[in-house]
C-alpha atoms as a PDB file:
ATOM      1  CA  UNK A   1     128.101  59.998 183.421  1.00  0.00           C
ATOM      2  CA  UNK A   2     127.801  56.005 183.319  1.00  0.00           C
ATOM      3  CA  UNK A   3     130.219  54.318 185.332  1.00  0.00           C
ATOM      4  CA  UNK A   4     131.881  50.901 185.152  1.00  0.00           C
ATOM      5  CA  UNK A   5     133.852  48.728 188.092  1.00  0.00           C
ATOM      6  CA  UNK A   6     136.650  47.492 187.393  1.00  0.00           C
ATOM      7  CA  UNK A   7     138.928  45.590 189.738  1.00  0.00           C
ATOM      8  CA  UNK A   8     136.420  47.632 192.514  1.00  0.00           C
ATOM      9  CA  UNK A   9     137.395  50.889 191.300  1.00  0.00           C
ATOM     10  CA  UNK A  10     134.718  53.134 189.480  1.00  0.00           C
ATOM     11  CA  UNK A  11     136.202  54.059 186.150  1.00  0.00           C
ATOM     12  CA  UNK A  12     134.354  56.753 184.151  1.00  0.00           C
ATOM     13  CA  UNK A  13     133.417  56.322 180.454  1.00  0.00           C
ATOM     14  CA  UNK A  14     136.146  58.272 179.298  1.00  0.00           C
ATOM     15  CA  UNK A  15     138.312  55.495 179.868  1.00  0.00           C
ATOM     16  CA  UNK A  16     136.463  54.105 176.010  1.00  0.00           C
ATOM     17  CA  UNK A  17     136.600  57.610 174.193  1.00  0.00           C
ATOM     18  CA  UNK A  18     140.686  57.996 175.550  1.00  0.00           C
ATOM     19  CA  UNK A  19     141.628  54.688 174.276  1.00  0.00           C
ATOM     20  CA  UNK A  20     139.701  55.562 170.855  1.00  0.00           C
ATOM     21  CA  UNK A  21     141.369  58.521 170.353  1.00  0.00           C
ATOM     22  CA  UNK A  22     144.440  56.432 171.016  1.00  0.00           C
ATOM     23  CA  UNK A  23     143.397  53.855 168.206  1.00  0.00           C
ATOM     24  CA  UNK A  24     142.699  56.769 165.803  1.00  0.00           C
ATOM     25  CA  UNK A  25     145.865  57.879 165.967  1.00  0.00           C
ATOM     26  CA  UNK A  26     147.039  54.423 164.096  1.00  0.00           C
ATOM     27  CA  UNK A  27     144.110  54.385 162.032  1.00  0.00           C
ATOM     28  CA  UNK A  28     142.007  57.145 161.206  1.00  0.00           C
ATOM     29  CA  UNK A  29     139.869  55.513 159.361  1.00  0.00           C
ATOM     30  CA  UNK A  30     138.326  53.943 162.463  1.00  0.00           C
ATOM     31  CA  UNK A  31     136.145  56.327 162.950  1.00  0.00           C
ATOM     32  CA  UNK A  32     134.068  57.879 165.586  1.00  0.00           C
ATOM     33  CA  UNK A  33     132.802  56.800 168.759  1.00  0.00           C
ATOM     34  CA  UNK A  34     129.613  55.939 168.057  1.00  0.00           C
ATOM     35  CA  UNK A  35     128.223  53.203 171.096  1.00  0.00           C
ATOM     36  CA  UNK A  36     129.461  50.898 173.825  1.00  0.00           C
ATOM     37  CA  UNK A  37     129.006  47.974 175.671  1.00  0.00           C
ATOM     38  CA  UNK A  38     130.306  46.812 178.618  1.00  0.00           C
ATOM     39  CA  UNK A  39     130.686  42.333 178.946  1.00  0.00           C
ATOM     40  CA  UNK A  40     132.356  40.043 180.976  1.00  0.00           C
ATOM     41  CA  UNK A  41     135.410  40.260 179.116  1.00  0.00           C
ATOM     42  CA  UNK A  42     135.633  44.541 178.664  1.00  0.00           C
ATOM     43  CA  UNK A  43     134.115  46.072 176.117  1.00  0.00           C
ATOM     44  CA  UNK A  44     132.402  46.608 172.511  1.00  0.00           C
ATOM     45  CA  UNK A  45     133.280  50.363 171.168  1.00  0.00           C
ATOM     46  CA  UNK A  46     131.234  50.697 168.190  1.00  0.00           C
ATOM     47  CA  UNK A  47     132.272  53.087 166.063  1.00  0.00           C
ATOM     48  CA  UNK A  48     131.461  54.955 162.755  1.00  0.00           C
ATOM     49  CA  UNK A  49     132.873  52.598 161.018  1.00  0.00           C
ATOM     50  CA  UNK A  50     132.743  49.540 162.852  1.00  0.00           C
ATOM     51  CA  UNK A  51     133.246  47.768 166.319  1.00  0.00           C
ATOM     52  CA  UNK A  52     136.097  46.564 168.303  1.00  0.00           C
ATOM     53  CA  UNK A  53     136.219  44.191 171.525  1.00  0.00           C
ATOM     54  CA  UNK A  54     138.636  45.737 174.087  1.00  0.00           C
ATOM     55  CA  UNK A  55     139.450  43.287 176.681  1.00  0.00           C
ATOM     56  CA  UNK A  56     139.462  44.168 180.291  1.00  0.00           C
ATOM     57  CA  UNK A  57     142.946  44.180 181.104  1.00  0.00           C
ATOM     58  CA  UNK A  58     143.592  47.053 178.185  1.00  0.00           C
ATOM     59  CA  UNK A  59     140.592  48.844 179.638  1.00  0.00           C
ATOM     60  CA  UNK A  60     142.699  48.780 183.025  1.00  0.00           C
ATOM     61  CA  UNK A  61     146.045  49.847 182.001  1.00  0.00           C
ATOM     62  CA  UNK A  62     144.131  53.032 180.389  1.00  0.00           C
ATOM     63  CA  UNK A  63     142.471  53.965 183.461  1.00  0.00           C
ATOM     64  CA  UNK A  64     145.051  53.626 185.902  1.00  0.00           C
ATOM     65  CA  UNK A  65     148.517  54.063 183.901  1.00  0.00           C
ATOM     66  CA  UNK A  66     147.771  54.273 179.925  1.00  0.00           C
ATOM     67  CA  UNK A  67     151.762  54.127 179.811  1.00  0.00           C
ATOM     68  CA  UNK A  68     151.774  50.471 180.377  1.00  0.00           C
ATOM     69  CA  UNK A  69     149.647  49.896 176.993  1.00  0.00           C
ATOM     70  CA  UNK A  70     152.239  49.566 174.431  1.00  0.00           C
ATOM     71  CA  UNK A  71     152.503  50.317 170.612  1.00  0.00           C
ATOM     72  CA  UNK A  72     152.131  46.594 169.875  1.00  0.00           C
ATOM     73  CA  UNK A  73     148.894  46.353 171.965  1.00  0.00           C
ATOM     74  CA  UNK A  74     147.425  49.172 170.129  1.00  0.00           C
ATOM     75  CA  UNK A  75     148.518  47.697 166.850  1.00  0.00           C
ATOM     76  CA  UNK A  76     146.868  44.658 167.953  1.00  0.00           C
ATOM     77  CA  UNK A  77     143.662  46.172 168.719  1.00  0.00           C
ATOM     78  CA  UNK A  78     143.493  47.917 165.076  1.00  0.00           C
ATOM     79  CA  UNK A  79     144.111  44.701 163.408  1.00  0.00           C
ATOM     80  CA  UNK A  80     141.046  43.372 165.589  1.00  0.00           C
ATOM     81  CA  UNK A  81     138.773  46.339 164.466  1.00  0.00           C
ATOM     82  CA  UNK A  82     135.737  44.377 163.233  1.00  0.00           C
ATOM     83  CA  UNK A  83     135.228  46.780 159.529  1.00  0.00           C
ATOM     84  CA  UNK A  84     131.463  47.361 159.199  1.00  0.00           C
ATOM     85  CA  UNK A  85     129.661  46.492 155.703  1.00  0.00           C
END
């Protein structure tokens, strides 16, 4: 299992595939997991369909209290999904 730091806590991959499933609940269409990378800022999730940068602080909430990410910030995140061509 590949692991990422945030804020010096290891947080597993299935921090990417939760928050997905999350997104697919808006949007089907979004498809599924397909990649990732990890940068600076969060992360790329490519999907199926296309890709979608997930900043840090989302990736965060998810792992340690995936209450605190509202509708609106999910919303927000769909209408950033990056259709591919």
């Amino acid at each position: 299992m590949e692991l990422i730091y945030l804020c010096s806590v290891t947080t597993p991959l299935y921090v990417l595939y939760e928050l997905l499933i999350r997104l697919t609940e808006l949007d089907p269409m979004i498809g599924d997991f397909y990649a990732h990378k990890y940068i600076d800022t969060g992360a790329i999730i490519r999907t199926n369909n296309g890709s979608l940068k997930v900043p840090q602080h989302i990736l965060e909430m998810q792992f340690s209290n995936p209450s605190q990410i509202t509708d609106a910030d999910l919303k927000q995140l769909v209408n950033e999904f990056n259709w591919s061509t």
